[in-house]
Protein backbone atom coordinates (compact mmCIF):
# COMPACT_ATOMS: atom_id res chain seq x y z
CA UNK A 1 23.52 -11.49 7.01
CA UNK A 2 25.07 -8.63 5.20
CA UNK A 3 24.44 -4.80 5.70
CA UNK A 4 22.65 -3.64 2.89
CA UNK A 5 21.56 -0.67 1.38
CA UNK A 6 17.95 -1.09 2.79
CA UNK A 7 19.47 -2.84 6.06
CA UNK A 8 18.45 0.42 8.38
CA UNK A 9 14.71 0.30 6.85
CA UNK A 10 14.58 -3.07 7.50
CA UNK A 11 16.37 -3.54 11.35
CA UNK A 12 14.48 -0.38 12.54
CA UNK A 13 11.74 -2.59 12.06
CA UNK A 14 12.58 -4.86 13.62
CA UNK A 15 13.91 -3.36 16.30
CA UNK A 16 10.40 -1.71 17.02
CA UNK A 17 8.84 -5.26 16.75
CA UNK A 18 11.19 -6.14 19.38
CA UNK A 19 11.48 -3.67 21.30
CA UNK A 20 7.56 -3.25 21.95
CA UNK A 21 7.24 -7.11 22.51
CA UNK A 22 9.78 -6.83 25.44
CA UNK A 23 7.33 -4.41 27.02
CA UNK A 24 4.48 -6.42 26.53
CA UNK A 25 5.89 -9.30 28.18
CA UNK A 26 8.04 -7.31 30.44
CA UNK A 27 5.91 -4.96 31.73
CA UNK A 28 2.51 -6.00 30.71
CA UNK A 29 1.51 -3.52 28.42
CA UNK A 30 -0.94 -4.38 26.11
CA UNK A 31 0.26 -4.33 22.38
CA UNK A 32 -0.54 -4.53 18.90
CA UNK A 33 1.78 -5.60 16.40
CA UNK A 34 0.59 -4.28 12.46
CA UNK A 35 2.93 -5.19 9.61
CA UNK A 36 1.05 -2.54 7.12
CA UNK A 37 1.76 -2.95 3.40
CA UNK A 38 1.79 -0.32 0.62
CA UNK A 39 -1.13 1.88 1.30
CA UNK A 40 -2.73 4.26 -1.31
CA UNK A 41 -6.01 6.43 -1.23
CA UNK A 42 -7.71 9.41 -1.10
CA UNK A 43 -6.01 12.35 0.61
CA UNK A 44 -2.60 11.14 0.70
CA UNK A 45 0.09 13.81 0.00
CA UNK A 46 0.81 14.46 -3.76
CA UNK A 47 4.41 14.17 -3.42
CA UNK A 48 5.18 11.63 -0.36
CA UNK A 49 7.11 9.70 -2.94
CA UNK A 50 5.39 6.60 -2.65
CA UNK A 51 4.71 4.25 -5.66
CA UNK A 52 0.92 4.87 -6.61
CA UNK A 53 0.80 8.75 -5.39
CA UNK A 54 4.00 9.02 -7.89
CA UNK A 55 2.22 7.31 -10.84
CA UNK A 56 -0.96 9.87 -10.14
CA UNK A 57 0.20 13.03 -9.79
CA UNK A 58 3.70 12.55 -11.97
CA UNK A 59 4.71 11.28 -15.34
CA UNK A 60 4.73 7.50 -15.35
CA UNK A 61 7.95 6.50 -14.44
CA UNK A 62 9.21 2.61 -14.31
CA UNK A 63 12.77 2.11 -12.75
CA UNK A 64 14.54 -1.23 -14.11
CA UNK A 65 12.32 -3.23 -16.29
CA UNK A 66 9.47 -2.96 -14.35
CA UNK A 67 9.18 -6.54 -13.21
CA UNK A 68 9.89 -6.11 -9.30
CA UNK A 69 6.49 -6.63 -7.68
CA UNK A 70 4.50 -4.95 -5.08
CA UNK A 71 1.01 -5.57 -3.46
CA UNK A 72 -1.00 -2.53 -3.12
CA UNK A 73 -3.99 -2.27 -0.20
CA UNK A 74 -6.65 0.77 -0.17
CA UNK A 75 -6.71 2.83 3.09
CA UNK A 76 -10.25 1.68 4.00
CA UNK A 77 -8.96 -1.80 4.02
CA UNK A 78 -6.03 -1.13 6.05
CA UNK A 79 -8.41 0.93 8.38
CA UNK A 80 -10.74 -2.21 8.62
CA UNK A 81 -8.32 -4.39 9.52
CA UNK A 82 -6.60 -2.38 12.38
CA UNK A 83 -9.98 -1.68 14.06
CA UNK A 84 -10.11 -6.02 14.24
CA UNK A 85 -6.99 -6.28 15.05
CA UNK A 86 -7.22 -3.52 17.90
CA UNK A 87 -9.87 -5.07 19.02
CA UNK A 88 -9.32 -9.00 19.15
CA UNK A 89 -6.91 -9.85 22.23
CA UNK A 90 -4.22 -11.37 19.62
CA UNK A 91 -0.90 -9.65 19.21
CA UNK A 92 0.61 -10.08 16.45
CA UNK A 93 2.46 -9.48 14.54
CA UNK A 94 -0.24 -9.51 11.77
CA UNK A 95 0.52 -8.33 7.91
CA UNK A 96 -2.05 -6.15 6.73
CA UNK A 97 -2.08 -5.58 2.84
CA UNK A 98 -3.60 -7.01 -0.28
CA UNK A 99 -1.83 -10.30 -1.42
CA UNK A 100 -2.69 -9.26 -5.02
CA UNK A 101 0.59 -9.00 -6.94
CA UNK A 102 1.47 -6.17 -9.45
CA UNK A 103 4.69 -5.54 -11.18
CA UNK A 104 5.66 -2.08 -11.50
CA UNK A 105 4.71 -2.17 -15.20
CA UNK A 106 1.45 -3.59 -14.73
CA UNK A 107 0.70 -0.56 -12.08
CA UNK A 108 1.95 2.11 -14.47
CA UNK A 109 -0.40 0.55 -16.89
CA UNK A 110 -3.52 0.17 -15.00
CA UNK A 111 -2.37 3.80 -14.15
CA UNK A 112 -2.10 4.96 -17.50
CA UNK A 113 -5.70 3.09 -18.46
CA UNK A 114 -7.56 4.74 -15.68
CA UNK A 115 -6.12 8.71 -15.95
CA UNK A 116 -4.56 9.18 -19.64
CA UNK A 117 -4.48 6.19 -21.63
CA UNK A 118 -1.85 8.65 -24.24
CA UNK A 119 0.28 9.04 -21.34
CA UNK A 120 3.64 7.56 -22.14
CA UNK A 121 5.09 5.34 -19.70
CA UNK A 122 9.46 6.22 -19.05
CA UNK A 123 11.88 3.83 -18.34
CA UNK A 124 14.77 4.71 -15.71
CA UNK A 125 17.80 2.75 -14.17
CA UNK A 126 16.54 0.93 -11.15
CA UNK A 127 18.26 1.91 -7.66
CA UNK A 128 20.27 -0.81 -5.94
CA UNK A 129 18.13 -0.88 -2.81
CA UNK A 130 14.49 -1.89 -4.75
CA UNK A 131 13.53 -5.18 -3.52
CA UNK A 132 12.59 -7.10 -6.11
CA UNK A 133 9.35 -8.78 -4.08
CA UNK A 134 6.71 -7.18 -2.01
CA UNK A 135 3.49 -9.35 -1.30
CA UNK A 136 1.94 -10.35 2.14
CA UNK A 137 1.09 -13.62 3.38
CA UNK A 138 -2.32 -12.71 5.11
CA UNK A 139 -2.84 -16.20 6.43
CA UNK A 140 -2.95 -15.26 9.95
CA UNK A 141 -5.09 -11.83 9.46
CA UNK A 142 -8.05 -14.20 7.36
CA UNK A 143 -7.85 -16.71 10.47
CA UNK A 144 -7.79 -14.90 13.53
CA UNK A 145 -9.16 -11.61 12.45
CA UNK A 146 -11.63 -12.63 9.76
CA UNK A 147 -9.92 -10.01 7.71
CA UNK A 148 -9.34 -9.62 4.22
CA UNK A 149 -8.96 -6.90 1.68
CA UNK A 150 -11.97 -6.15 -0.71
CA UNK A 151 -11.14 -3.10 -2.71
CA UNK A 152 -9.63 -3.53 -5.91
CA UNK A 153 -6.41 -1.88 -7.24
CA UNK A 154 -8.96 -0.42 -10.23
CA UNK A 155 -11.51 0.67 -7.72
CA UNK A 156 -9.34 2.30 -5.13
CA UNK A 157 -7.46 4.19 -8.11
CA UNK A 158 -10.49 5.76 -9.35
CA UNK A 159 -11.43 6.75 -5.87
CA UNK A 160 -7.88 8.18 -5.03
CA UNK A 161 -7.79 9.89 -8.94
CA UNK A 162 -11.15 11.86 -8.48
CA UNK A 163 -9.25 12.99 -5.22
CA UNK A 164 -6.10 14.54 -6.78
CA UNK A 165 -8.33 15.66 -9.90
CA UNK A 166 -10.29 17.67 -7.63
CA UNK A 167 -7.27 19.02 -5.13
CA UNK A 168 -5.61 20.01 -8.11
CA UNK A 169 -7.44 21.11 -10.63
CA UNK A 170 -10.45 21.49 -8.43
CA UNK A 171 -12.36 19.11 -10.75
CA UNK A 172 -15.90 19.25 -9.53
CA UNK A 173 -16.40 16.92 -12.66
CA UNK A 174 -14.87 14.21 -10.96
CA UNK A 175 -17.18 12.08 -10.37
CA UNK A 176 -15.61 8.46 -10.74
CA UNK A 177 -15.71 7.82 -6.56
CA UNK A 178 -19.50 8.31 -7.16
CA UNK A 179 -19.92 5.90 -10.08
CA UNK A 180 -19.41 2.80 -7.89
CA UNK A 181 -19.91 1.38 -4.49
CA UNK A 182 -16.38 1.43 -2.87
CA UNK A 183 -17.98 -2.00 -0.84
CA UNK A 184 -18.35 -3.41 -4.11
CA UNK A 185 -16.00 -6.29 -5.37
C-alpha cells in the first residue's frame, strides 16, 4: 500500500475503527461502529467546505471534469439510521449514506436548477487527493437495521436552500421546505 496524499484521512479511520473494537472486545464496552457518508442539510455551516454547502452558498465550482462521483444522504436520514443502529445490539461497522450516485457535474447542475438556473457553472484543476469514487454499499444497514435513505438529493436541497436563503438574506419568502412533505419520496 502506498502513502498517499489522503493516506492520514483514511488510516485515522481506521485506526478509530480499530482502536474502539479492541475495547469492545477487550474490555466489554458496548460500541457502535457508523461509517457516515456525505451529509448535507439544513443548518450546516455556510463555509465548512464541504461539497453541497460549497455549491449553495458559493459560485458553482467543478474541479477536474466533473466526473468523480459522490453519494449524498440528508441529515434526517443519517439521524434515522443512527437511532436503529444505536439501538439494535449489532456493531458494526455499518455505512450510512445514500447509494444514489452523482458526479460532481450532475450536483452543480441539479444545484444550479434548484437556486439560479443563470448561474454559470466554473471549471478548476482537480487536486491530486479527490477520490475519484464515493458511494456506499448499504447492504448490511437494509438487512439488519431495516434502514434505508428516503429523501431525495432534489428534496433535501430545497429544504437546505430555504435554510441559507433565510440565514442570509433573511428570506421569510422562502418557502420551498413548506411546499412538500420532507417524508415524501
Amino acid at each position: 500500500m502506498v502513502a498517499g496524499v489522503r493516506s492520514c484521512y483514511d488510516e485515522g479511520k481506521r485506526t478509530a475503527e480499530t482502536l474502539t473494537m479492541d475495547y469492545h472486545r477487550g474490555l466489554g464496552i458496548e460500541v457502535r461502529i457508523a461509517r457516515i457518508f456525505n451529509t448535507y442539510g439544513p443548518r450546516m455551516c455556510l463555509d465548512d467546505g464541504r461539497v453541497v454547502s460549497n455549491f449553495v452558498a458559493q459560485p458553482l465550482t467543478v474541479y477536474g471534469d466533473g466526473k468523480q462521483t459522490r453519494s449524498f444522504q440528508y441529515v434526517s436520514d443519517l439521524v434515522e439510521g443512527l437511532m436503529r443502529l444505536m439501538e439494535r445490539e449489532h456493531v458494526g461497522p455499518f455505512n450510512l449514506g445514500n447509494p444514489g450516485e452523482f458526479t460532481m457535474l450532475e450536483l452543480a447542475e441539479v444545484v444550479q436548477e434548484t437556486i439560479d438556473p443563470n448561474a454559470r457553472i466554473e471549471f478548476r484543476p482537480n487536486t491530486a487527493d479527490d477520490p475519484h469514487k464515493r458511494k456506499p454499499d448499504i447492504s448490511k444497514a437494509k438487512e439488519l437495521l431495516g434502514w434505508q435513505p428516503s429523501i431525495s438529493l432534489r428534496q433535501g436541497l430545497l429544504l437546505m436552500v430555504s435554510d441559507f436563503r433565510q440565514r442570509i438574506f433573511g428570506d421569510q419568502k422562502s418557502t420551498a421546505a413548506s411546499d412538500f412533505s420532507a417524508t415524501s419520496a
